[in-house]
C-alpha atoms as a PDB file:
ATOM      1  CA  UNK A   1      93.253 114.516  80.308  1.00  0.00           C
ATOM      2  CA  UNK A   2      94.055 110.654  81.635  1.00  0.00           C
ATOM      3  CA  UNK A   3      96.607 109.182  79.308  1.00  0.00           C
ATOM      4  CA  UNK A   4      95.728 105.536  78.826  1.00  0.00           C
ATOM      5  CA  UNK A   5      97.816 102.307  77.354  1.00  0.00           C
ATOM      6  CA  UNK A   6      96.919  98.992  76.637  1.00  0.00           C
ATOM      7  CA  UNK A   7      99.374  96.586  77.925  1.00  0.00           C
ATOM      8  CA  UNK A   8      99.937  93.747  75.286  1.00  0.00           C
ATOM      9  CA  UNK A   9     101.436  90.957  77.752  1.00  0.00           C
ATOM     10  CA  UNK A  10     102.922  88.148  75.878  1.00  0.00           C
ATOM     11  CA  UNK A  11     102.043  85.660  77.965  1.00  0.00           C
ATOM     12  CA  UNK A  12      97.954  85.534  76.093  1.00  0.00           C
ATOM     13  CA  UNK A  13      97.894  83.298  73.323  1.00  0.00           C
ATOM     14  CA  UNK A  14      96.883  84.692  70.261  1.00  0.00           C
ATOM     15  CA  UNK A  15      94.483  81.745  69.702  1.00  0.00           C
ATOM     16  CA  UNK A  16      91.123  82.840  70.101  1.00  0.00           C
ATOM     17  CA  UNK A  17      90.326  79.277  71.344  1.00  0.00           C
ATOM     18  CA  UNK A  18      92.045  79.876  74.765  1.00  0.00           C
ATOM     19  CA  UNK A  19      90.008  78.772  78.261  1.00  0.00           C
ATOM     20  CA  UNK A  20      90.835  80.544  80.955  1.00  0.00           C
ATOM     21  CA  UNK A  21      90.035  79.801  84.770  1.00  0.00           C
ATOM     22  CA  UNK A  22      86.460  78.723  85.640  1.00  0.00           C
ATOM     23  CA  UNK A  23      83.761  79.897  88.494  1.00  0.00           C
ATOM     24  CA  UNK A  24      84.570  80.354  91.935  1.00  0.00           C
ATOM     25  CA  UNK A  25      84.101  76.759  93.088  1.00  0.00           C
ATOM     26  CA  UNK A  26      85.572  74.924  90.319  1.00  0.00           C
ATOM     27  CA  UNK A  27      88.777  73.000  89.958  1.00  0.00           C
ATOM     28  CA  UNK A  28      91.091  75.834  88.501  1.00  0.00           C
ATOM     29  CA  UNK A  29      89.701  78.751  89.947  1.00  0.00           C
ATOM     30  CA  UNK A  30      92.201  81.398  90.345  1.00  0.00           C
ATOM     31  CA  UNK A  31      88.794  82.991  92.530  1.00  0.00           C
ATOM     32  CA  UNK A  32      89.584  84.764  96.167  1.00  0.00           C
ATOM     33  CA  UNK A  33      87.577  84.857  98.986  1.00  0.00           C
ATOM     34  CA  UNK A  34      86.624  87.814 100.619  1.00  0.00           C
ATOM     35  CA  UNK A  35      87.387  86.468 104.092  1.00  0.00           C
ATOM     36  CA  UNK A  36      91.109  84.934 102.891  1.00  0.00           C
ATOM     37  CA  UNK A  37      93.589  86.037 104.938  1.00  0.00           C
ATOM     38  CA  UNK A  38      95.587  86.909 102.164  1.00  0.00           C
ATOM     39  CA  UNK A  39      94.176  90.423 101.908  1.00  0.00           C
ATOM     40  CA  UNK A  40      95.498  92.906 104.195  1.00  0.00           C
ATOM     41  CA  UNK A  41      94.085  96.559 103.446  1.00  0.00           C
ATOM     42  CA  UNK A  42      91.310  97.849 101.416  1.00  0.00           C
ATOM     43  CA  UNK A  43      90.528 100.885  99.002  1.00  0.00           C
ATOM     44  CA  UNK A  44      90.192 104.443 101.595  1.00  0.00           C
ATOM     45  CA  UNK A  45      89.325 106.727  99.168  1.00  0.00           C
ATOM     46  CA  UNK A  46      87.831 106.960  95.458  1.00  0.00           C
ATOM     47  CA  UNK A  47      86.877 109.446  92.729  1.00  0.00           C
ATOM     48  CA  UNK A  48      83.412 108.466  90.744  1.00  0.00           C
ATOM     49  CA  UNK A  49      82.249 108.757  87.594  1.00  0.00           C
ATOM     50  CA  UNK A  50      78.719 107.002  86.841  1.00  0.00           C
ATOM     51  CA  UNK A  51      77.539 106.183  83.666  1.00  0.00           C
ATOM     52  CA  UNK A  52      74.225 105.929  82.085  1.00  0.00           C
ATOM     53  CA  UNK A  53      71.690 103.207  82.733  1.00  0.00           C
ATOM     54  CA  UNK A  54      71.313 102.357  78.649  1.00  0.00           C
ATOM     55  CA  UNK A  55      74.034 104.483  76.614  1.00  0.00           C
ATOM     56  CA  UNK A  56      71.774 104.125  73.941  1.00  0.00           C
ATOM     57  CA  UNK A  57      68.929 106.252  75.473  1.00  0.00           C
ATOM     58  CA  UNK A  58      70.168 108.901  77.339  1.00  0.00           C
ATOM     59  CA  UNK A  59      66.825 109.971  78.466  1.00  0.00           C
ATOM     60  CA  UNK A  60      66.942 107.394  81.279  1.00  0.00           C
ATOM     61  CA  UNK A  61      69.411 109.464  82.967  1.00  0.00           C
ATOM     62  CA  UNK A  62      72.521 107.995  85.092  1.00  0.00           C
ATOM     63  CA  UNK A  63      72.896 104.986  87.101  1.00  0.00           C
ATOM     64  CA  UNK A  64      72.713 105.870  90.801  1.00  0.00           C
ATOM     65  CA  UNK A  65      72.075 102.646  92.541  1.00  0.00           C
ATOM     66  CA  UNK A  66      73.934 102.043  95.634  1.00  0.00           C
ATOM     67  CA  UNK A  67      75.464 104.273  98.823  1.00  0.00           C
ATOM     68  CA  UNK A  68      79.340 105.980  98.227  1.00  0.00           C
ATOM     69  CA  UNK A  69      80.275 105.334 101.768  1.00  0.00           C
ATOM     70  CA  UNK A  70      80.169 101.425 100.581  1.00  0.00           C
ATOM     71  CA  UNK A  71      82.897 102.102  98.726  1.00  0.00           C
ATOM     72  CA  UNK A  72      85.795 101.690 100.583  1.00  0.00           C
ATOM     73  CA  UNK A  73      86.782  99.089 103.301  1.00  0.00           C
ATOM     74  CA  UNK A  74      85.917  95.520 102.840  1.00  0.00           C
ATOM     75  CA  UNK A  75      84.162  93.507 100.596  1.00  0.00           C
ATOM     76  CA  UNK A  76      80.058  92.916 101.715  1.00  0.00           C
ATOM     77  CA  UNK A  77      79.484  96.613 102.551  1.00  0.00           C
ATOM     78  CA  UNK A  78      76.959  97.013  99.632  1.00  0.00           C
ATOM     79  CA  UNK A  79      77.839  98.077  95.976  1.00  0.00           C
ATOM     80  CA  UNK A  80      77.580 101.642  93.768  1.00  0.00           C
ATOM     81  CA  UNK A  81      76.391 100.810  90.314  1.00  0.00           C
ATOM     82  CA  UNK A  82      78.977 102.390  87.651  1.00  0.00           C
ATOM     83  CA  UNK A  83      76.432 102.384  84.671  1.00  0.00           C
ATOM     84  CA  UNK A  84      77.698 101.809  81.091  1.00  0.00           C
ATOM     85  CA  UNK A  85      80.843 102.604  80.630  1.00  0.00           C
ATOM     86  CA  UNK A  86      81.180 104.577  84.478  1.00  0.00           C
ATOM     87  CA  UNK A  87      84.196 104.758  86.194  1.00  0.00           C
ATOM     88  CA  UNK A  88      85.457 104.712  89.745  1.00  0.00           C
ATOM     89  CA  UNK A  89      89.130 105.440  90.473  1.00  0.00           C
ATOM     90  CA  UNK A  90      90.436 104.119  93.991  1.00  0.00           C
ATOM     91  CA  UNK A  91      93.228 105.050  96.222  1.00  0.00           C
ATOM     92  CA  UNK A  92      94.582 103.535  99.198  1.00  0.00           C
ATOM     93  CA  UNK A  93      96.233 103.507 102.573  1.00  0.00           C
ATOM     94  CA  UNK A  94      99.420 102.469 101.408  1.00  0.00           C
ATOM     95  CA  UNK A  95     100.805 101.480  97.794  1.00  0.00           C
ATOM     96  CA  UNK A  96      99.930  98.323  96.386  1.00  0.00           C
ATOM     97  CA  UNK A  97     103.307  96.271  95.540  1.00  0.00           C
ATOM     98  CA  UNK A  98     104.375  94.241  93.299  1.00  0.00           C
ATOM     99  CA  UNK A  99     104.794  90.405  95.340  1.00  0.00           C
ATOM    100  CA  UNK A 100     104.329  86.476  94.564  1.00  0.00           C
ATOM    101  CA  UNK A 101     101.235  85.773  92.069  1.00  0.00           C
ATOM    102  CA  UNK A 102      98.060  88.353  92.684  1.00  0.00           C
ATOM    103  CA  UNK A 103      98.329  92.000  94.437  1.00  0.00           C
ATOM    104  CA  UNK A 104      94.884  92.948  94.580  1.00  0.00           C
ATOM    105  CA  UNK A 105      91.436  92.167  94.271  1.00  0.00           C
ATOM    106  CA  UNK A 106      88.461  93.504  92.475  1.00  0.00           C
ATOM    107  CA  UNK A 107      84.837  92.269  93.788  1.00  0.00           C
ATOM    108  CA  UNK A 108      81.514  92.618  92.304  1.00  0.00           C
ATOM    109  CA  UNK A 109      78.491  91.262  93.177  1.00  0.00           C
ATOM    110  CA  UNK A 110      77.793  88.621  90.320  1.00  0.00           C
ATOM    111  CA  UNK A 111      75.961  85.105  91.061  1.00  0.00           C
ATOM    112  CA  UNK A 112      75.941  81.980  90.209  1.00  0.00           C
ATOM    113  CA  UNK A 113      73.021  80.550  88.274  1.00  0.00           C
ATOM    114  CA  UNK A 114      74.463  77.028  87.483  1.00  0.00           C
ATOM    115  CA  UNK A 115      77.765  75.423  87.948  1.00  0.00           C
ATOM    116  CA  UNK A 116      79.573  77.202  85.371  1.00  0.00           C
ATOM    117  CA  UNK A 117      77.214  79.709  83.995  1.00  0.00           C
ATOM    118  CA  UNK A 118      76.657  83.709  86.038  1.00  0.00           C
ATOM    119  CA  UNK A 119      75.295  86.298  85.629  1.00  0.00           C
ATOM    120  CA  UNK A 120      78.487  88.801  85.565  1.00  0.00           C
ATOM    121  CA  UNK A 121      78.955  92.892  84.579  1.00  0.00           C
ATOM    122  CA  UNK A 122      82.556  93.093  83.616  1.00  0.00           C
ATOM    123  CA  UNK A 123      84.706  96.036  84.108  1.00  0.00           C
ATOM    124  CA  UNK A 124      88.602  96.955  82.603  1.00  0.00           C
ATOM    125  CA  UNK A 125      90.968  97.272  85.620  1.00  0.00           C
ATOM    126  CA  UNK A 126      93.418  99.953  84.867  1.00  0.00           C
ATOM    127  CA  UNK A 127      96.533 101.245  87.502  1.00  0.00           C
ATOM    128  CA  UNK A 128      98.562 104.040  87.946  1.00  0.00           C
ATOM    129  CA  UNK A 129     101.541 105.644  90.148  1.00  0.00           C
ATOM    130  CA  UNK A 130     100.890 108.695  90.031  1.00  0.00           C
ATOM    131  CA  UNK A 131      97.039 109.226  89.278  1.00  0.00           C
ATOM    132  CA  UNK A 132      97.665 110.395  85.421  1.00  0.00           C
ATOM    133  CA  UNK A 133      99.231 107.865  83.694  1.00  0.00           C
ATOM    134  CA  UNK A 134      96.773 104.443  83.578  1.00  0.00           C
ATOM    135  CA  UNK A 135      97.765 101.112  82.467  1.00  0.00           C
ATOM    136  CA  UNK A 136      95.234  98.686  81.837  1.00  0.00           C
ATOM    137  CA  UNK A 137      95.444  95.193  82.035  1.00  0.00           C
ATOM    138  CA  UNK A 138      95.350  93.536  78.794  1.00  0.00           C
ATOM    139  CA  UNK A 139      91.477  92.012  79.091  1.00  0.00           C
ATOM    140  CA  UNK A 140      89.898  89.232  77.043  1.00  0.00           C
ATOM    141  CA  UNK A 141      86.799  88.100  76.076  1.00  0.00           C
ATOM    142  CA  UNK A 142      85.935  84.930  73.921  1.00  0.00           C
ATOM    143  CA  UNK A 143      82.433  85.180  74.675  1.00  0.00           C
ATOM    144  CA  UNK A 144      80.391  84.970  71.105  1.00  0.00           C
ATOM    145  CA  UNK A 145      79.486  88.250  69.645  1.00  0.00           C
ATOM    146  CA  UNK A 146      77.372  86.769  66.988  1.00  0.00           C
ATOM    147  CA  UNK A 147      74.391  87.219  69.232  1.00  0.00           C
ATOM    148  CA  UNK A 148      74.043  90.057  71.672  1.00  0.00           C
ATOM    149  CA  UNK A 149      73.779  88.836  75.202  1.00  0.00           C
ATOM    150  CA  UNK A 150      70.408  90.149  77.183  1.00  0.00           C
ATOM    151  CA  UNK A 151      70.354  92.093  79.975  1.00  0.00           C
ATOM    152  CA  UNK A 152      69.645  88.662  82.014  1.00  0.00           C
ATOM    153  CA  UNK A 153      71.769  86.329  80.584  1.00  0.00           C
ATOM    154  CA  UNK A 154      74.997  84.430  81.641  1.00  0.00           C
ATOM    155  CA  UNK A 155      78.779  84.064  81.079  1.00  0.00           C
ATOM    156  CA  UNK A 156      80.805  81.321  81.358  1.00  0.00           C
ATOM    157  CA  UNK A 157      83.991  82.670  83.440  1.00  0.00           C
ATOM    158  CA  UNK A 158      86.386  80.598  80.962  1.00  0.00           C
ATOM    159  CA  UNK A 159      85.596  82.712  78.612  1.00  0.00           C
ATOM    160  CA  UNK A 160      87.288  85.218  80.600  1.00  0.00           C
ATOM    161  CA  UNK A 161      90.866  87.003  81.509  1.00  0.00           C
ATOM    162  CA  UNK A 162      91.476  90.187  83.297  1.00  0.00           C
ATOM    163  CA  UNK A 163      88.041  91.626  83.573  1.00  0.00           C
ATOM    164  CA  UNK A 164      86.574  92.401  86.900  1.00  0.00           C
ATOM    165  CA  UNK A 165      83.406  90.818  87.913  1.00  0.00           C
ATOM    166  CA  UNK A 166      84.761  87.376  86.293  1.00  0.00           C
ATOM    167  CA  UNK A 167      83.650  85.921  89.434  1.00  0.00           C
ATOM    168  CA  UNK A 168      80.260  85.804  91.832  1.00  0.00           C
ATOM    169  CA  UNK A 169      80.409  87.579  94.764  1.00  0.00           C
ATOM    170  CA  UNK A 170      82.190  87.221  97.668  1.00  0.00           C
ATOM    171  CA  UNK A 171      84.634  85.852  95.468  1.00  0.00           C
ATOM    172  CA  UNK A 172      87.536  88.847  94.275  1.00  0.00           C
ATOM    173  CA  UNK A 173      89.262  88.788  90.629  1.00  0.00           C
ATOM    174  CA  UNK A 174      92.694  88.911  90.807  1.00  0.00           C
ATOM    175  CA  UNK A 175      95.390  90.801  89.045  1.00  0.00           C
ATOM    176  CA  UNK A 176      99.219  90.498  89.000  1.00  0.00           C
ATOM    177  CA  UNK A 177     101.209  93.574  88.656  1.00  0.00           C
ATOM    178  CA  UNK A 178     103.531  91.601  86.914  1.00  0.00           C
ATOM    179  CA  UNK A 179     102.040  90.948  83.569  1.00  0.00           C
ATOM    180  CA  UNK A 180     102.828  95.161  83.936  1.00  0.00           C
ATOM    181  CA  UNK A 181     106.293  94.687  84.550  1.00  0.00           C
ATOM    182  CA  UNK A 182     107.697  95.820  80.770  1.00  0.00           C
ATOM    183  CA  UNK A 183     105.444  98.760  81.024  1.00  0.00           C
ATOM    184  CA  UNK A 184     107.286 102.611  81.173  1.00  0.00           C
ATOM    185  CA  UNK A 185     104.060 104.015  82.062  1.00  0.00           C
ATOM    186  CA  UNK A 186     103.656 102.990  85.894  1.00  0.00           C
ATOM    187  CA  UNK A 187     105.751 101.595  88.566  1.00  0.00           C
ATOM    188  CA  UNK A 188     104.372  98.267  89.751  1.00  0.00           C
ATOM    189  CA  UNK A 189     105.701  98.479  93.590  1.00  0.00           C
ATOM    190  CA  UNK A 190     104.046 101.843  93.423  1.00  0.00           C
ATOM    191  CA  UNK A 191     100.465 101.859  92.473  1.00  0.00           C
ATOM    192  CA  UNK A 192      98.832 105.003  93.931  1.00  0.00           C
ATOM    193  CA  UNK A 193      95.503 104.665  92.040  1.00  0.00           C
ATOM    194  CA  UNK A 194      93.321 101.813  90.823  1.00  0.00           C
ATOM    195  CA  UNK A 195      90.900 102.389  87.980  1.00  0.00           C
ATOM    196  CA  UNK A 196      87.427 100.226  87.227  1.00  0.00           C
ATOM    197  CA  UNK A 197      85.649 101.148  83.988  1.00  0.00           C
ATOM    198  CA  UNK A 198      82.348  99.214  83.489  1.00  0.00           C
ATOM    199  CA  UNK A 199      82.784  97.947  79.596  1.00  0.00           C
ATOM    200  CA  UNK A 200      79.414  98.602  78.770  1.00  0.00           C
ATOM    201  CA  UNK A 201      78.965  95.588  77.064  1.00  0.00           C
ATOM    202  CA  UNK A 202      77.232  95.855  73.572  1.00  0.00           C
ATOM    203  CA  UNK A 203      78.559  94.546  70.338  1.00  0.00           C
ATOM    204  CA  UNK A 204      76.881  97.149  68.191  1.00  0.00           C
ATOM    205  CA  UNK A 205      80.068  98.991  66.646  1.00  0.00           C
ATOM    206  CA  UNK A 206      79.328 102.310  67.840  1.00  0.00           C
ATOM    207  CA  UNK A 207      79.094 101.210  71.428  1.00  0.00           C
ATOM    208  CA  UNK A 208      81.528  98.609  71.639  1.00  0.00           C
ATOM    209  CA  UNK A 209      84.549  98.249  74.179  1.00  0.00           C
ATOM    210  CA  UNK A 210      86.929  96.044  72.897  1.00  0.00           C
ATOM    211  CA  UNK A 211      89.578  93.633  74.528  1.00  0.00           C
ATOM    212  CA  UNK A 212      93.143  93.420  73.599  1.00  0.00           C
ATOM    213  CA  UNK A 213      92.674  91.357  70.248  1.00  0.00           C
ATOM    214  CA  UNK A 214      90.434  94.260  69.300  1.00  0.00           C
ATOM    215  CA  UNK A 215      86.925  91.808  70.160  1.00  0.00           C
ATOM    216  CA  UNK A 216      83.592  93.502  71.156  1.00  0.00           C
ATOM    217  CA  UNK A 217      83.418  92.586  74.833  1.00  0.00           C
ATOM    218  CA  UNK A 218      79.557  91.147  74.911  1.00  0.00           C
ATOM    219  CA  UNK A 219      78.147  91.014  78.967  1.00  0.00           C
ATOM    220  CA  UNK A 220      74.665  91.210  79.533  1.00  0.00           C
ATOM    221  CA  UNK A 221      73.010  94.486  77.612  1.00  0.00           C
ATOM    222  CA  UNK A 222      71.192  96.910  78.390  1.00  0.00           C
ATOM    223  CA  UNK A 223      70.320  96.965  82.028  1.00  0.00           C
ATOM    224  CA  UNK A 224      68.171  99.800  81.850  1.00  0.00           C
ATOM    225  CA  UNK A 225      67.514 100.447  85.346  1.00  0.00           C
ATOM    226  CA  UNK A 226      69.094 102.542  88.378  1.00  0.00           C
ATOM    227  CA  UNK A 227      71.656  99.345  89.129  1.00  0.00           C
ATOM    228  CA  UNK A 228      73.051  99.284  85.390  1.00  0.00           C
ATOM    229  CA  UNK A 229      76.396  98.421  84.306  1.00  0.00           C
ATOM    230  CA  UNK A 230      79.075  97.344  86.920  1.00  0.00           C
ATOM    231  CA  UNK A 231      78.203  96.673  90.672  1.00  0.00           C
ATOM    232  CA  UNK A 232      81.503  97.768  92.193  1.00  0.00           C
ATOM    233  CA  UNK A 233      81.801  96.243  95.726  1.00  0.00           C
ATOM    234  CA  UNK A 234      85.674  96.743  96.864  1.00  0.00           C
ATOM    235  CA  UNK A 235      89.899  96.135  96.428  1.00  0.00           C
ATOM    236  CA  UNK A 236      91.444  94.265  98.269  1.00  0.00           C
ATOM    237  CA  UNK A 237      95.436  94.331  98.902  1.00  0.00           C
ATOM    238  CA  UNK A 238      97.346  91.733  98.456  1.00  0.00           C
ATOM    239  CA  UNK A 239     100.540  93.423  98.851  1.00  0.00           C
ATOM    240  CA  UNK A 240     101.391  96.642  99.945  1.00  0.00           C
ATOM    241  CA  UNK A 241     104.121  99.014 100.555  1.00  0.00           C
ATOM    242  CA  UNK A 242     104.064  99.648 104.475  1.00  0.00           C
ATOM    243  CA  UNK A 243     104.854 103.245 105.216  1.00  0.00           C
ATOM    244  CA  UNK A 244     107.050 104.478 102.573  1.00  0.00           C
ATOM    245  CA  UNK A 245     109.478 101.318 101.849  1.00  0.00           C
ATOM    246  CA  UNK A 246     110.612  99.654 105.344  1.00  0.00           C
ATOM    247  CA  UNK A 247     113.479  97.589 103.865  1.00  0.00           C
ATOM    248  CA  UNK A 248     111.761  93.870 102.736  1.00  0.00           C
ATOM    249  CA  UNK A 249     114.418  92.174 104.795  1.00  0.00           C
ATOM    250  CA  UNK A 250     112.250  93.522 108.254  1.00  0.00           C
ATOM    251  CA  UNK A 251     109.219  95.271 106.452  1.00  0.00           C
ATOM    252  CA  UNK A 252     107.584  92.743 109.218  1.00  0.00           C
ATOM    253  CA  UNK A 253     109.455  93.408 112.209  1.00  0.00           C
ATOM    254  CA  UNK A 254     108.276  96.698 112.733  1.00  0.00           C
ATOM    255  CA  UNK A 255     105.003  97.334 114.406  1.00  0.00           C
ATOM    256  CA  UNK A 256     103.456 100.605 114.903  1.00  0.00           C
ATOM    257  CA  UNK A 257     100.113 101.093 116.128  1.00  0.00           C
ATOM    258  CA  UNK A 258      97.410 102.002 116.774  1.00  0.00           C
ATOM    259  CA  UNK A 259      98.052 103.960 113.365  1.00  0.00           C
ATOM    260  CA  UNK A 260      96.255 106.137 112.423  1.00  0.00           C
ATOM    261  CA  UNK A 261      96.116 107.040 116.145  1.00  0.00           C
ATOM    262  CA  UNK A 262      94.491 109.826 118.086  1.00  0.00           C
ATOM    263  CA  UNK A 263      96.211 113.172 119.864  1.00  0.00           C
ATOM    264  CA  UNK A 264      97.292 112.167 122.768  1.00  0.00           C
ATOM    265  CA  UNK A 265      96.573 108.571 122.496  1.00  0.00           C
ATOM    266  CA  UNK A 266      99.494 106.103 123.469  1.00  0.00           C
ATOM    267  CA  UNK A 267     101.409 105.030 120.182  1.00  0.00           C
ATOM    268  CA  UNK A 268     103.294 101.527 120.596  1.00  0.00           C
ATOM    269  CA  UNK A 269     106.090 100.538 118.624  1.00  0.00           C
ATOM    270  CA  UNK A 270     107.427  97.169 118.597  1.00  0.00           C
ATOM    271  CA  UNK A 271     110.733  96.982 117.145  1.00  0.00           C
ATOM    272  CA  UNK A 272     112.394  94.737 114.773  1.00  0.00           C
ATOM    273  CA  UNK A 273     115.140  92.234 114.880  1.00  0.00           C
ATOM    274  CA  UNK A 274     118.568  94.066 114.956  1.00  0.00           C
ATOM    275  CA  UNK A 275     117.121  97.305 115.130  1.00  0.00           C
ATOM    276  CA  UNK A 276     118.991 100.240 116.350  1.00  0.00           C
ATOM    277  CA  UNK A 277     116.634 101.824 118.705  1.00  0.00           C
ATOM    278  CA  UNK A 278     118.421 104.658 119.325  1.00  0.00           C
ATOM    279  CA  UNK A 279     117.889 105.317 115.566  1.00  0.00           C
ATOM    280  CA  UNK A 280     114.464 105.591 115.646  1.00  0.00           C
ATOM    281  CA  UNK A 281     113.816 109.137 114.846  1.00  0.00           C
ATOM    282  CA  UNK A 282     110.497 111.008 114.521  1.00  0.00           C
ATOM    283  CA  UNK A 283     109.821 113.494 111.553  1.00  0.00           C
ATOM    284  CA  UNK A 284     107.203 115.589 110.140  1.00  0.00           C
ATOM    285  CA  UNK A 285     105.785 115.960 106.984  1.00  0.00           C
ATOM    286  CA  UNK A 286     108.899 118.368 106.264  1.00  0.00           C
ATOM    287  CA  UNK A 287     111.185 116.146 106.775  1.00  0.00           C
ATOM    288  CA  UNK A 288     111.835 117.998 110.176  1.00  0.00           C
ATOM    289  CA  UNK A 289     113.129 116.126 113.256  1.00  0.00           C
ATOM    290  CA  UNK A 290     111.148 116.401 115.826  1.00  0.00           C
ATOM    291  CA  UNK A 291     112.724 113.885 118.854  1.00  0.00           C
ATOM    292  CA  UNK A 292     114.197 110.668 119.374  1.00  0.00           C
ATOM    293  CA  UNK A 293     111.506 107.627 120.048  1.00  0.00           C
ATOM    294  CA  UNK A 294     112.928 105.299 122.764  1.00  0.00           C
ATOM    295  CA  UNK A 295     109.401 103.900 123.681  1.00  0.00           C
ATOM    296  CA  UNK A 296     105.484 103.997 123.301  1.00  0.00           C
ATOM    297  CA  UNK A 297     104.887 107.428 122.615  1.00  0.00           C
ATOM    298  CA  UNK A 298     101.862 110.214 122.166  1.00  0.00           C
ATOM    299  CA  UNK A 299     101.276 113.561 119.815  1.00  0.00           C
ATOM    300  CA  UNK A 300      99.704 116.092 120.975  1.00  0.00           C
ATOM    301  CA  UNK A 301      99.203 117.973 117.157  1.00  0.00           C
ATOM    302  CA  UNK A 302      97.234 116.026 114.309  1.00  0.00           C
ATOM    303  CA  UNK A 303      98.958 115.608 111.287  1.00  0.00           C
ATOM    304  CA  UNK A 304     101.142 113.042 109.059  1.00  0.00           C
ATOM    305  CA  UNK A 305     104.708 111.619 110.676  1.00  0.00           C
ATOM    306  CA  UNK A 306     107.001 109.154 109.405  1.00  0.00           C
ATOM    307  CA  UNK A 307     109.465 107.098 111.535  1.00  0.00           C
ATOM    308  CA  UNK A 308     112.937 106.691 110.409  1.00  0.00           C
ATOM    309  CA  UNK A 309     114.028 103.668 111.897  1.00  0.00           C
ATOM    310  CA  UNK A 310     117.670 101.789 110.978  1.00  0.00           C
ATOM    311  CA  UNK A 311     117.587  97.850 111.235  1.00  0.00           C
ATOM    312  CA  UNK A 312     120.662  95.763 109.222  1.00  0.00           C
ATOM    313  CA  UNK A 313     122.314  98.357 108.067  1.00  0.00           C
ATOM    314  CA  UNK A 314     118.968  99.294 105.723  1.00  0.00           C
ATOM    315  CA  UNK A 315     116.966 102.618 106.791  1.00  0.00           C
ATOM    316  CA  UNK A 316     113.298 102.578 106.645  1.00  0.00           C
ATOM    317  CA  UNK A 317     110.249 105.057 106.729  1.00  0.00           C
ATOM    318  CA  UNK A 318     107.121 104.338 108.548  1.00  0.00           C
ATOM    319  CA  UNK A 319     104.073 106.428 108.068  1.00  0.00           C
ATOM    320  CA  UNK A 320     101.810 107.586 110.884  1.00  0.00           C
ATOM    321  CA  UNK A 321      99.203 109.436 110.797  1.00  0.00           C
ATOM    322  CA  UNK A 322      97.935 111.577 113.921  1.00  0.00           C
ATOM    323  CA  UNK A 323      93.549 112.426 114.007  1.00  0.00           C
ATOM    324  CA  UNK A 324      92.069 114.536 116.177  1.00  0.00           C
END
């Protein structure tokens, strides 16, 4: 069974009268682009779990909206529809790191209907290292849950902190691996996995999900149809480890590509400043050398390599992967 914690960052006031940042568009807007350059991988692989279209009448049967090959890659490929309370666990190229402000990206397909107000489906974002332990982002919701909101209504994204789908498509939330950083439960330069659980979104108390002041989070409910509950549309890196941990001080010296590359197709490697490149030694997935790379290089059996190359006195590894 997934062990789960709730990470109580200190840095949320306690004060229920918070506003956080606004729409994509606004002054404020902590929103990011799908096109921004700051995003350098995507999500490559996932695990899915949908939900039902109303949890409240089974009989409907799942959510099933949307094609699973959409998942991964960029934002704008389509969206898979998680239901109420689905799940879809991501994993990626590389592991996302820990760097300056926002590492990664959730994006959902939300839209504006006036300058403020959306229609959003909001979804937990939990991570993990190792693809057991989850830590989830400590979400908040001042939205009113006097009144529950209808299955067409809107949100005002001020009203909103670490949730996905906070923001209209193709705009990503983002979310900073260090409000994790006091955390025993996951390494935050080593997320493997990235979890998105739709919330569900009623305030009835047997139904409820609940934010990290314990408050019913209230999104539009039900949505009893095939595209209910979260639209998940992609991840996008921010920061990533490349291979497995070039040293930072020439992480982006080193060029290897085209990676993954083909057997027997010509693999270039562009070295970094005050490189060794008589260190560079090639290895497989043993740990096994297996020669000395001097220059562009092919393989002529598939399979996962790592370079070992030594640049300042710092040793690095740098993942390849060899197709078919």
């Amino acid at each position: 069974m997934f062990r789960i914690i709730i990470f109580l960052a200190v840095l949320f006031p306690l004060s229920m009268q918070a506003q956080y940042a606004p729409q994509a568009g606004l002054a404020g807007s902590s929103a990011m682009h799908a096109d921004s350059s700051a995003f350098i991988n995507w999500a490559s692989g996932y695990s899915l779990n949908r939900g039902w279209q109303n949890m409240a009448d089974t009989s409907l049967g799942k959510a099933d909206v949307g094609e699973e090959w959409s998942i991964t890659g960029k934002a704008g490929n389509g969206v898979i529809s998680l239901g109420d309370k689905g799940s879809i666990t991501l994993t990626f190229p590389y592991p996302i790191r820990n760097g300056q402000g926002a590492d990664f990206a959730v994006f959902e397909n939300g839209f504006l209907v006036n300058d403020s107000l959306a229609f959003l489906e909001l979804a937990f974002v939990e991570v993990s290292s190792n693809g057991v332990d989850f830590v989830r982002f400590a979400a908040v919701s001042l939205v009113d849950t006097n009144l529950q909101q209808p299955g067409f209504s809107t949100i005002n994204a001020k009203q909103i902190h670490n949730l996905a789908g906070k923001y209209i498509l193709p705009f990503g939330t983002p979310f900073d691996l260090e409000e994790l950083k006091d955390s025993s439960m996951v390494n935050i330069n080593n997320i493997t996995h990235v979890r998105i659980t739709d919330v569900g979104g009623c305030v009835l108390p047997e139904w409820a999900s609940r934010d990290v002041f314990g408050r019913a989070i209230n999104d539009p409910w039900p949505t009893p149809f095939p595209s209910a509950g979260f639209d998940f549309d992609a991840v996008g890196v921010i920061y990533q480890q490349d291979g497995l941990g070039i040293a930072a001080n020439y992480q982006n010296g080193l060029s290897v590509y085209p990676n993954p590359a083909r057997v027997g197709q010509q693999i270039n490697i562009e070295m970094p400043l005050g490189s060794n490149q008589n260190d560079l030694q090639l290895m497989d997935v043993n740990g096994k050398n297996i020669q000395t790379v001097q220059d562009n290089f092919a393989l002529d059996t598939p399979g996962i390599y790592f370079l070992v190359v030594l640049a300042n006195g710092k040793q690095g590894l740098q993942k390849l992967i060899v197709t078919p």
